[in-house]
Protein backbone atom coordinates (compact mmCIF):
# COMPACT_ATOMS: atom_id res chain seq x y z
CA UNK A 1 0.00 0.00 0.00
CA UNK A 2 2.53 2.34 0.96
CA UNK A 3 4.62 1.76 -1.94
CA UNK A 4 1.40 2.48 -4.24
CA UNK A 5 1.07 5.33 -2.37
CA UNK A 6 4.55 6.18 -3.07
CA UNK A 7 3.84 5.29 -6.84
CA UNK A 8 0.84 7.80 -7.38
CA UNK A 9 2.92 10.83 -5.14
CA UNK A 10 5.68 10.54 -7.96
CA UNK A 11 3.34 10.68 -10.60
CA UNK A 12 1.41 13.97 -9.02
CA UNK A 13 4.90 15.19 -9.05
CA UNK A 14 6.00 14.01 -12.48
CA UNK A 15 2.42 15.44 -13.52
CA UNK A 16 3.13 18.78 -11.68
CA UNK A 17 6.54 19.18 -13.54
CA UNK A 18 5.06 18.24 -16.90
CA UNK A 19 2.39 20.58 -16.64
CA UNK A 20 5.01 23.33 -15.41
CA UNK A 21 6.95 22.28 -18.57
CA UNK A 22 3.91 22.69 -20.96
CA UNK A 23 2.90 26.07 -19.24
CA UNK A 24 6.70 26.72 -19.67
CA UNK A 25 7.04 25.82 -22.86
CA UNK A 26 3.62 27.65 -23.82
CA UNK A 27 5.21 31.02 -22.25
CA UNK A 28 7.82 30.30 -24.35
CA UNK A 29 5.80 29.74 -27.37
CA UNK A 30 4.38 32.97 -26.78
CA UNK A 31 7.23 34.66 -26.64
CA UNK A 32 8.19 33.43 -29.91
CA UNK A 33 4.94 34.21 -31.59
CA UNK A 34 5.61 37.91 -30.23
CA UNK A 35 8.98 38.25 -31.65
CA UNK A 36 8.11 36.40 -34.81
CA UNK A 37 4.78 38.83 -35.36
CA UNK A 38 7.51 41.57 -34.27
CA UNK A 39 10.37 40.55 -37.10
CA UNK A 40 6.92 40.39 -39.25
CA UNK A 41 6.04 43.64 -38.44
CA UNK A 42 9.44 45.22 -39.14
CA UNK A 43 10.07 43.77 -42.12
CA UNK A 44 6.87 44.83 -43.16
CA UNK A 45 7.78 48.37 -42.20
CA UNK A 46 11.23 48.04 -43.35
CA UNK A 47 9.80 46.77 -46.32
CA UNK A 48 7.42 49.86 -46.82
CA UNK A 49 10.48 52.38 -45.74
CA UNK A 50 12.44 50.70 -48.23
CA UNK A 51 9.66 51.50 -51.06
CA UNK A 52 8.72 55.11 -49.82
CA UNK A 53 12.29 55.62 -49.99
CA UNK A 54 13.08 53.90 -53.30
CA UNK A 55 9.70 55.97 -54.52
CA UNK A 56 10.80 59.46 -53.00
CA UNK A 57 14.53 59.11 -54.59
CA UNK A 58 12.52 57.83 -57.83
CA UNK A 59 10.44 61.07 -57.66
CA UNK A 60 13.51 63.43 -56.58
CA UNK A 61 15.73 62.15 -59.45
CA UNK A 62 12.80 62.79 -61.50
CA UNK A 63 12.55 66.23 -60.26
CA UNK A 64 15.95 67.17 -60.57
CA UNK A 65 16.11 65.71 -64.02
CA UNK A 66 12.86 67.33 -65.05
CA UNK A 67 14.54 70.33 -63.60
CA UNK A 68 17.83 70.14 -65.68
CA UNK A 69 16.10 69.26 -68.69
CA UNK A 70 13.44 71.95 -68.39
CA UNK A 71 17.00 74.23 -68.12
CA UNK A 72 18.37 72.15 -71.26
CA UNK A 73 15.34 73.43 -73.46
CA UNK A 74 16.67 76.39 -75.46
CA UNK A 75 14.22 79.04 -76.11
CA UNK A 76 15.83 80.44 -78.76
CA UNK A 77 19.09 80.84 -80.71
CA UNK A 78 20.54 84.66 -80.44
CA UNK A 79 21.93 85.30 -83.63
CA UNK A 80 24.09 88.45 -83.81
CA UNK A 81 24.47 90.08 -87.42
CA UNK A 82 27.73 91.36 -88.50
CA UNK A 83 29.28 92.51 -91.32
CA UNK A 84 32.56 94.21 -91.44
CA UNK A 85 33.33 96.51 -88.00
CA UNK A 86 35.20 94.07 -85.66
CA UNK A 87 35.29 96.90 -82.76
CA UNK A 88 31.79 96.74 -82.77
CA UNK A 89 31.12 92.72 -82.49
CA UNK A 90 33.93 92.38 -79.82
CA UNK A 91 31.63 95.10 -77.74
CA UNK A 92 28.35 93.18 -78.73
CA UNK A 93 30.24 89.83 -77.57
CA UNK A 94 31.21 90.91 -74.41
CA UNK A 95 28.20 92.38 -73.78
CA UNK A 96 26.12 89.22 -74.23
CA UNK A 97 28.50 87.31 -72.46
CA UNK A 98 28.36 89.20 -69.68
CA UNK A 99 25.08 87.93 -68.82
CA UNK A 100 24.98 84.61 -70.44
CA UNK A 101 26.72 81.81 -68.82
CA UNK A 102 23.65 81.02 -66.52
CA UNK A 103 21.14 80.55 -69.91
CA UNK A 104 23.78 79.48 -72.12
CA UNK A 105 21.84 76.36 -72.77
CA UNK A 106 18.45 78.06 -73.24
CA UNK A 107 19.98 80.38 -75.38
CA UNK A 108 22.77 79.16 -78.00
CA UNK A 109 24.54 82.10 -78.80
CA UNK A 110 25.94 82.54 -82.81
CA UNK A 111 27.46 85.12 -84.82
CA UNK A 112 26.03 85.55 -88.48
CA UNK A 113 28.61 87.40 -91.12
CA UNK A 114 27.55 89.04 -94.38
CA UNK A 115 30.45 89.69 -96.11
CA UNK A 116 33.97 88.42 -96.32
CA UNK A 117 35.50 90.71 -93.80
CA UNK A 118 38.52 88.35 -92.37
CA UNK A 119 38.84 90.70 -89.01
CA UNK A 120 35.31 89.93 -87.88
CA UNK A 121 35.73 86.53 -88.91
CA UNK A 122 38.94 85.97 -86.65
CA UNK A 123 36.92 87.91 -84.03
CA UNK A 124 34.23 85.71 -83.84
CA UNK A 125 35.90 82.50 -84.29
CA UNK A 126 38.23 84.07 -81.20
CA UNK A 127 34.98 83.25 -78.75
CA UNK A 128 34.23 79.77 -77.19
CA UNK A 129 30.59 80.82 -75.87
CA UNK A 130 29.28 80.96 -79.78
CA UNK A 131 29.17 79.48 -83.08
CA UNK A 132 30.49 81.42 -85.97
CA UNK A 133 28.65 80.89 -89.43
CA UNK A 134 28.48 82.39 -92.89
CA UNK A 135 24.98 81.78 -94.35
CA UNK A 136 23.47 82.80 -97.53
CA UNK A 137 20.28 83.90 -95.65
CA UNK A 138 20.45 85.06 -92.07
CA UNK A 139 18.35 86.17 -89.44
CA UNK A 140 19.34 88.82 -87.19
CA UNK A 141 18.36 89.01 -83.56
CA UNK A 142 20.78 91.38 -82.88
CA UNK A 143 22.84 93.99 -84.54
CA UNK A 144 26.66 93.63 -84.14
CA UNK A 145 26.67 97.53 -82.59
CA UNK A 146 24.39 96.62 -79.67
CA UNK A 147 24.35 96.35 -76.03
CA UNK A 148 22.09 94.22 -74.41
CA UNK A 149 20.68 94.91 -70.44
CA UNK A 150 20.51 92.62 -67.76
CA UNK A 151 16.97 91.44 -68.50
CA UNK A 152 17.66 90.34 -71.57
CA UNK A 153 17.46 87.06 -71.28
CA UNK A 154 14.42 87.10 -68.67
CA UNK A 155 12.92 89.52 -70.87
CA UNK A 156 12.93 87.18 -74.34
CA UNK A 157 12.00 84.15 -72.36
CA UNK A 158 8.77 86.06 -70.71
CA UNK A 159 8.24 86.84 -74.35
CA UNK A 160 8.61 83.27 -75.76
CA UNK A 161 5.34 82.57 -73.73
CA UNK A 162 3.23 85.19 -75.00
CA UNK A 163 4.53 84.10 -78.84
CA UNK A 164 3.25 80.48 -78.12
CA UNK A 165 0.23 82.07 -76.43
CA UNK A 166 -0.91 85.00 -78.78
CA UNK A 167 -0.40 83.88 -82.31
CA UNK A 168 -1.47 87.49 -83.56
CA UNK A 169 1.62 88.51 -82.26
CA UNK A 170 4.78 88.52 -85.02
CA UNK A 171 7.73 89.24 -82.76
CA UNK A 172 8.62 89.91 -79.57
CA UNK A 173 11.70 92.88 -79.35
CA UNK A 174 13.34 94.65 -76.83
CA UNK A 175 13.93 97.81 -79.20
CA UNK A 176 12.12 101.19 -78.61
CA UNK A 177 12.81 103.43 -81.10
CA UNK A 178 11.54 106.45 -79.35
CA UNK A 179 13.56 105.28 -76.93
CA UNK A 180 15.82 108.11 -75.66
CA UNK A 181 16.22 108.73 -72.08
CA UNK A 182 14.22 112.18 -72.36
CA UNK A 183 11.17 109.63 -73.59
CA UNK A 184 11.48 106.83 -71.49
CA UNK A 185 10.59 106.83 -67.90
CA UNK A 186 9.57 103.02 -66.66
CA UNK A 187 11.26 100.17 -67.35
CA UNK A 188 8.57 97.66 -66.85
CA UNK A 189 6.36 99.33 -69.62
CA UNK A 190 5.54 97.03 -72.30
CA UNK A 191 3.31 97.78 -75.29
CA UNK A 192 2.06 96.50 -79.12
CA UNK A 193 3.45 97.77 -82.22
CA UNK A 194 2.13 97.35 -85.61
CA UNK A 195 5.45 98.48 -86.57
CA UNK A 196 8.15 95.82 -86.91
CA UNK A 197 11.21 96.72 -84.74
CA UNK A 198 14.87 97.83 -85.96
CA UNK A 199 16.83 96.07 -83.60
CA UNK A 200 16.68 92.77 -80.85
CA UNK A 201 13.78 90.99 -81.85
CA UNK A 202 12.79 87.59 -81.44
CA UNK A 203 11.02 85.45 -83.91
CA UNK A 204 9.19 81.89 -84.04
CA UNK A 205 10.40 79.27 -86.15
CA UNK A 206 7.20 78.62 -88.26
CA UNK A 207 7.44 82.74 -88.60
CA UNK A 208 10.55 82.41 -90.08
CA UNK A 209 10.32 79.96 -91.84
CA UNK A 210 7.44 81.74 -93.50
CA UNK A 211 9.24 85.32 -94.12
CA UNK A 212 12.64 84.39 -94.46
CA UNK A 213 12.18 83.54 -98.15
CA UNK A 214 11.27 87.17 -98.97
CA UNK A 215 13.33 88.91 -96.51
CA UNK A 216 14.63 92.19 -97.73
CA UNK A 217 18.16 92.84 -98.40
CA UNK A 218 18.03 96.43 -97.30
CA UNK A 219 17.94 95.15 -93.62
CA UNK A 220 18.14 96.32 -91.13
CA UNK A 221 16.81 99.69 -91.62
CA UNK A 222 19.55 102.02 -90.94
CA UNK A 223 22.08 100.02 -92.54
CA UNK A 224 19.82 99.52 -95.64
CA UNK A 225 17.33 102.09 -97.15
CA UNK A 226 18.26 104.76 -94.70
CA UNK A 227 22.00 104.64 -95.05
CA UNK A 228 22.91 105.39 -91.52
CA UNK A 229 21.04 109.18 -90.88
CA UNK A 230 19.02 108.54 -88.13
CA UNK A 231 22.19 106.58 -85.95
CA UNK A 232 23.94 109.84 -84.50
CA UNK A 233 20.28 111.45 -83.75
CA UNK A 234 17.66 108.44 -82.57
CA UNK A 235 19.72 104.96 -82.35
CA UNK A 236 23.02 106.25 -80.51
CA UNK A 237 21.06 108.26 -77.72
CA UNK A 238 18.94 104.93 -76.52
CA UNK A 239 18.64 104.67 -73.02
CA UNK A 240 20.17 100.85 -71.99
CA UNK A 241 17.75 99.65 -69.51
CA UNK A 242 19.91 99.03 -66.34
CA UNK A 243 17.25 97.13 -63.72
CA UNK A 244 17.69 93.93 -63.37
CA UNK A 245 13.25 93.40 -63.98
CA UNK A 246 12.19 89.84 -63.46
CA UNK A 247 9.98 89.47 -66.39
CA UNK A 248 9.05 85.72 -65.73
CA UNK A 249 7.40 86.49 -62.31
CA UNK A 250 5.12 88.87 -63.84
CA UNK A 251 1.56 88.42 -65.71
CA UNK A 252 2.16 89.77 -68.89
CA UNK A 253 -1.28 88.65 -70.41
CA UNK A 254 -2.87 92.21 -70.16
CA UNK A 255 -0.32 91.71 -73.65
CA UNK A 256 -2.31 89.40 -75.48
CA UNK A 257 -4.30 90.75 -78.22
CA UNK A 258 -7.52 91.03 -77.03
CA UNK A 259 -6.84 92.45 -73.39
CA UNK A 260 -4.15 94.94 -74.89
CA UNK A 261 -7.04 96.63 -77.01
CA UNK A 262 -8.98 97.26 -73.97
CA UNK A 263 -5.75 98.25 -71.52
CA UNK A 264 -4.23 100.92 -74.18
CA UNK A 265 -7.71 102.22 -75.00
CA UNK A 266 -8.40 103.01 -71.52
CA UNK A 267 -4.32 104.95 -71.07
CA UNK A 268 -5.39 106.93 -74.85
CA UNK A 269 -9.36 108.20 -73.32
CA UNK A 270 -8.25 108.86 -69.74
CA UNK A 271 -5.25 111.49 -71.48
CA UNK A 272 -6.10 114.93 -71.95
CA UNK A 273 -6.66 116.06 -75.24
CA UNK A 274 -4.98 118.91 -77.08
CA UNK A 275 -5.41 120.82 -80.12
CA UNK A 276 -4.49 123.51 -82.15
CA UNK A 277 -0.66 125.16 -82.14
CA UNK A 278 1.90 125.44 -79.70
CA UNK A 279 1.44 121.77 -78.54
CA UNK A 280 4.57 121.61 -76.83
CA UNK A 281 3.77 124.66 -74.56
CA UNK A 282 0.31 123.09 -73.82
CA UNK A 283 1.61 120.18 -73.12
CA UNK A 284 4.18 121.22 -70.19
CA UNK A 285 1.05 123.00 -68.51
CA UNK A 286 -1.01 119.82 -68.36
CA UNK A 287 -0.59 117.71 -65.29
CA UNK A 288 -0.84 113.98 -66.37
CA UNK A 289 -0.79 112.17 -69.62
CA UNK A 290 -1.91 114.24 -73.19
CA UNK A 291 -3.41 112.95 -76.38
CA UNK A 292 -2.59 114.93 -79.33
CA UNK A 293 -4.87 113.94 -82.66
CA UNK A 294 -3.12 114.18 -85.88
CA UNK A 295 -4.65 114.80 -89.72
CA UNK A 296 -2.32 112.73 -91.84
CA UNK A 297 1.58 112.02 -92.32
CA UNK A 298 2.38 115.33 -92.85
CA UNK A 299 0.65 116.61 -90.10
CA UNK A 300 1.80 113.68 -87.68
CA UNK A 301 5.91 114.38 -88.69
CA UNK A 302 5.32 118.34 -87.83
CA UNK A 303 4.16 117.27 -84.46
CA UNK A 304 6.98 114.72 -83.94
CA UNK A 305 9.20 116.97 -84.86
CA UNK A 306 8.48 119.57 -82.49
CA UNK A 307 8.80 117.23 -79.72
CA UNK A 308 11.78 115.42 -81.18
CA UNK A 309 10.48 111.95 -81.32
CA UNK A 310 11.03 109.73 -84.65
CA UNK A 311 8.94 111.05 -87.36
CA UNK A 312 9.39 108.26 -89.64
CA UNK A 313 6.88 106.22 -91.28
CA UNK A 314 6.92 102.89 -93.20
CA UNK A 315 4.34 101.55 -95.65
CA UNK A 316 1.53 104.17 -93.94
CA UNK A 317 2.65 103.45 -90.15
CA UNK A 318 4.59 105.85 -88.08
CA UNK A 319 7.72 103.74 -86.15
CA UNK A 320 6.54 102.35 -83.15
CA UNK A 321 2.77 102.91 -83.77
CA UNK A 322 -0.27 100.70 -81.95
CA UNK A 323 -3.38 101.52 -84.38
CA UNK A 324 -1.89 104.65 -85.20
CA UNK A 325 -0.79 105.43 -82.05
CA UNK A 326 2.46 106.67 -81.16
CA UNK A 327 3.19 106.79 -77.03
CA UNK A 328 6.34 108.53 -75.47
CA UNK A 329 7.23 110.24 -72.01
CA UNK A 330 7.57 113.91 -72.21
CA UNK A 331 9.94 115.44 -69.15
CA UNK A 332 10.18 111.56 -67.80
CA UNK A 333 6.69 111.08 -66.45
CA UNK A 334 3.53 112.12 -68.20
CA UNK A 335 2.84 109.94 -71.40
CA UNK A 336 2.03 111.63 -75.11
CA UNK A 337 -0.42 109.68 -77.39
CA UNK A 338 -0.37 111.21 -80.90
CA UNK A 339 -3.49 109.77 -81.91
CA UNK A 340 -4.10 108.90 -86.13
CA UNK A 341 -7.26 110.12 -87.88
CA UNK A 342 -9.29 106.95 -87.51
CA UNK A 343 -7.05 105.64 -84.50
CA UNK A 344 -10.35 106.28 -81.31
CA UNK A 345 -12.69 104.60 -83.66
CA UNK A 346 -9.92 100.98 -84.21
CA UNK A 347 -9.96 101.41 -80.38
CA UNK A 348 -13.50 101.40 -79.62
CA UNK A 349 -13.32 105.10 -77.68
CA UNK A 350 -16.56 106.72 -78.52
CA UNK A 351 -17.45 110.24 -77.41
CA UNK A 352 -13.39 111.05 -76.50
């Protein structure tokens, strides 16, 4: 009896310890589950990391590449004209230059030669920064005896914009010829020309491509058909723009055709108008802006030539005129509008 006693003691015990074991081994189990579901969860998030991060560095190379080849995109070739002053293209050069290593790539920078002049050839061949070529047409973007500002570049690319934008609109320039410093007061005034400019104008391709076969060969103007007499009085006097404007921040679509109408229509009605003779005198004792109607070309080159301004006209259009209007400071703030016969009635100013 005692020993069977003895026999089921022992196996209370042995049943104690194996239960301990299993509870044990349970724990233990449990523990295991836990750091397995942890590993899980880690890789999981490792896993996810991994993928944000190969995703993010996906999307930031993208960025930076969209970023360098958005830089990469020229926006158009600058093609200085030359012909046989070698003085003048060096000064042209180095005035580009100045300016250009940061858009170099945007805009590819050549020198055009008419003529056979070897000293303007060695000159331009001299220059890293540009390609030198001979063509037997050209177009000119420049004129070898210019000096660009610091906004060129801004400036042309702003422009390239409103060309894809506005397809009324033929060229974008940078050239004012009325623009002597006594006539000029704010740089960030921009306006439409019928009037095709003399110098620094940009063109499309498909524009090009459509004048270029009957482009004259008395061009540019001063060079050509007017041999050279306005230079000393209306080209040499420019004022170079010296601000540094940041054309691409600003909204230039009060430029596009059929905002502009509206915007200049409202400057031309809310000047005063003048008549009669001694304009000039009238026009110093008016406070604010003046419009000044004129008869017919005759009548329009009498009144430019009292102020001084360009009295010019080409194929029926006075240089720098907007539906027959020509606009110029007078003593650096108040504007002049010489207004054309019919010029109130293209606006849509009634009762003016």
């Amino acid at each position: 009896m005692r020993l069977l006693i003895d026999q089921i003691s022992m196996h209370q015990e042995n049943d104690v310890v194996l239960e301990e074991k299993v509870k044990r081994k349970e724990h233990e189990c449990e523990q295991l589950r836990t750091v397995v579901q942890d590993l899980e969860r880690t890789k999981q998030e490792q896993i996810s990391i991994k993928a944000y991060m190969m995703q993010h560095n996906a999307q930031s190379k993208k960025g930076v590449r969209s970023l360098i080849l958005e830089a990469q995109v020229p926006v158009a070739a600058v093609v200085i004209m030359a012909c046989n002053r070698a003085d003048y293209l060096e000064r042209t050069i180095q005035s580009i230059l100045r300016y250009h290593s940061s858009v170099a790539l945007k805009f590819p920078l050549f020198v055009s030669q008419d003529g056979s002049n070897s000293d303007v050839r060695t000159k331009a061949m001299g220059f890293d920064q540009l390609t030198y070529m001979q063509p037997k047409s050209q177009i000119s973007g420049a004129g070898y005896d210019m000096v660009i500002s610091p906004d060129f570049f801004d400036y042309f690319e702003a422009g390239a914009d409103l060309l894809d934008k506005d397809k009324s609109i033929m060229a974008i320039s940078s050239w004012n010829d009325n623009g002597q410093k006594q006539f000029v007061n704010d740089p960030y005034a921009l306006y439409r020309s019928d009037f095709f400019p003399g110098l620094g104008w940009m063109l499309s391709k498909p524009t090009w491509d459509e004048l270029s076969p009957k482009w004259p060969k008395a061009y540019p103007f001063w060079r050509g058909s007017s041999l050279g007499q306005f230079f000393p009085q209306y080209l040499k006097p420019i004022k170079l723009n010296d601000i540094q404007v940041d054309w691409k921040s600003m909204d230039l679509s009060y430029l596009m055709e059929d905002k502009f109408v509206k915007h200049f229509a409202d400057l031309v009605r809310s000047a005063k108008p003048l008549n009669g003779t001694d304009l000039l005198l009238k026009t110093n004792n008016v406070d604010g802006d003046v419009r000044i109607q004129y008869r017919d070309q005759s009548h329009f080159e009498n009144i430019a030539q009292q102020y001084g301004i360009f009295d010019e006209w080409k194929d029926g259009i006075p240089r720098t005129a907007y539906k027959g209007v020509v606009v110029f400071r007078h003593q650096t703030l108040k504007r002049v509008f010489l207004v054309g016969p019919d010029s109130l009635q293209q606006l849509g100013i009634q009762n003016a």
